[in-house]
Protein backbone atom coordinates (compact mmCIF):
# COMPACT_ATOMS: atom_id res chain seq x y z
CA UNK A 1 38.63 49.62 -19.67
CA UNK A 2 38.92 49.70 -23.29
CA UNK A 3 38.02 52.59 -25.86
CA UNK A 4 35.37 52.32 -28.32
CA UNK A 5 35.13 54.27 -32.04
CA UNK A 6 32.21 54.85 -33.80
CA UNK A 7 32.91 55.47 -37.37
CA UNK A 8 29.73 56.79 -38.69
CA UNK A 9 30.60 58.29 -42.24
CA UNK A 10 27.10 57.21 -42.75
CA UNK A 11 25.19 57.30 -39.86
CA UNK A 12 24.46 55.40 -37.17
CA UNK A 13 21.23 53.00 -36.06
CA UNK A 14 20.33 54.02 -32.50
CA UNK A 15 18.81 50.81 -32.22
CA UNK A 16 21.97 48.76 -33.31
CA UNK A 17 24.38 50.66 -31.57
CA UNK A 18 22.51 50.31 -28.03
CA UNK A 19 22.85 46.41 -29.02
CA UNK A 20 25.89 46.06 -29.83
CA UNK A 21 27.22 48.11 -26.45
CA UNK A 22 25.43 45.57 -24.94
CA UNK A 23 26.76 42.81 -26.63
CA UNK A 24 30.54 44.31 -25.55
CA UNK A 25 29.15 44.25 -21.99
CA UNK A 26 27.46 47.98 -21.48
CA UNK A 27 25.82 47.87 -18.06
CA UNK A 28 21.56 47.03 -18.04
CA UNK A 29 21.35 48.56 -14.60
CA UNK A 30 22.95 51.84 -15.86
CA UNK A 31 21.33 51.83 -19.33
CA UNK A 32 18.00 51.37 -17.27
CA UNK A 33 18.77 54.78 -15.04
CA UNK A 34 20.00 56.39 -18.20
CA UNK A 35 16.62 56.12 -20.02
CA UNK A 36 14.31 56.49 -17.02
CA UNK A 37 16.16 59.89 -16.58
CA UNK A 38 14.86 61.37 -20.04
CA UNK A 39 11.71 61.52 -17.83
CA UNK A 40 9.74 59.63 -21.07
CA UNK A 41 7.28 58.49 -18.57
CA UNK A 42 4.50 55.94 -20.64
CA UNK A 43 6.28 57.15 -24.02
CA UNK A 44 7.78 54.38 -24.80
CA UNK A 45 9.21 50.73 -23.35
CA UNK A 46 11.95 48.49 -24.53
CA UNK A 47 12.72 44.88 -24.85
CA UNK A 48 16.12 43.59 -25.35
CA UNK A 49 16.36 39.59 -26.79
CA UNK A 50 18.71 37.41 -28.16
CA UNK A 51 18.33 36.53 -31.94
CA UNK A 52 20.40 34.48 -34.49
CA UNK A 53 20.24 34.83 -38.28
CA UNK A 54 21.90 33.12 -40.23
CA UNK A 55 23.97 31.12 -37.67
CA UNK A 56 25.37 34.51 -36.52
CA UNK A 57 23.79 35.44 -32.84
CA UNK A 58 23.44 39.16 -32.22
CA UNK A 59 21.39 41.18 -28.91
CA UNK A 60 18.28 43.04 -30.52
CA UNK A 61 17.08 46.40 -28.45
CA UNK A 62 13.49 47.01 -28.99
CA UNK A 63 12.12 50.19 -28.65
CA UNK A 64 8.60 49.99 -28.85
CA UNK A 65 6.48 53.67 -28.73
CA UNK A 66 3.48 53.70 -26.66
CA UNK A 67 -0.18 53.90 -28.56
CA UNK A 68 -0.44 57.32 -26.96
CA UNK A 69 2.57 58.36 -28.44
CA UNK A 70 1.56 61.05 -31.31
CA UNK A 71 5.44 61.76 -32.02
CA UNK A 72 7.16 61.22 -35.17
CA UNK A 73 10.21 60.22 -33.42
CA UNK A 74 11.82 56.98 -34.67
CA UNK A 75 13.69 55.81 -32.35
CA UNK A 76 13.71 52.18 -33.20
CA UNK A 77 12.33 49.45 -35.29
């Protein structure tokens, strides 16, 4: 197992970072059980594709918030 560094000077993209873990091979099956245990039942779902741009190919994670959702939270696109 190898270590990974986050240099984050100037912040860090939730969104971005979740993709690029799984790009490096982060586990679906635990990333699953990691956000059904914030018990955010109906607050939100995600939706992880494959996009290219530019001739470079990248993993997008989706977080999309439920309509009922009357948070201000952004946590994703």
């Amino acid at each position: 197992m190898s270590d990974i560094y986050f240099e984050c000077n100037n912040g860090i993209s939730g969104d971005m970072s979740v993709a690029a873990l799984i790009d490096v091979g982060a586990d679906l099956i635990k990333l699953e059980k990691a956000l059904n245990s914030l018990n955010l039942h109906n607050e939100f779902t995600y939706k992880i594709t494959k996009t290219q741009v530019n001739s470079v190919s990248a993993t997008d994670f989706n977080v999309i918030l439920s309509e009922n959702n009357n948070h201000h939270d952004t946590l994703g696109d």
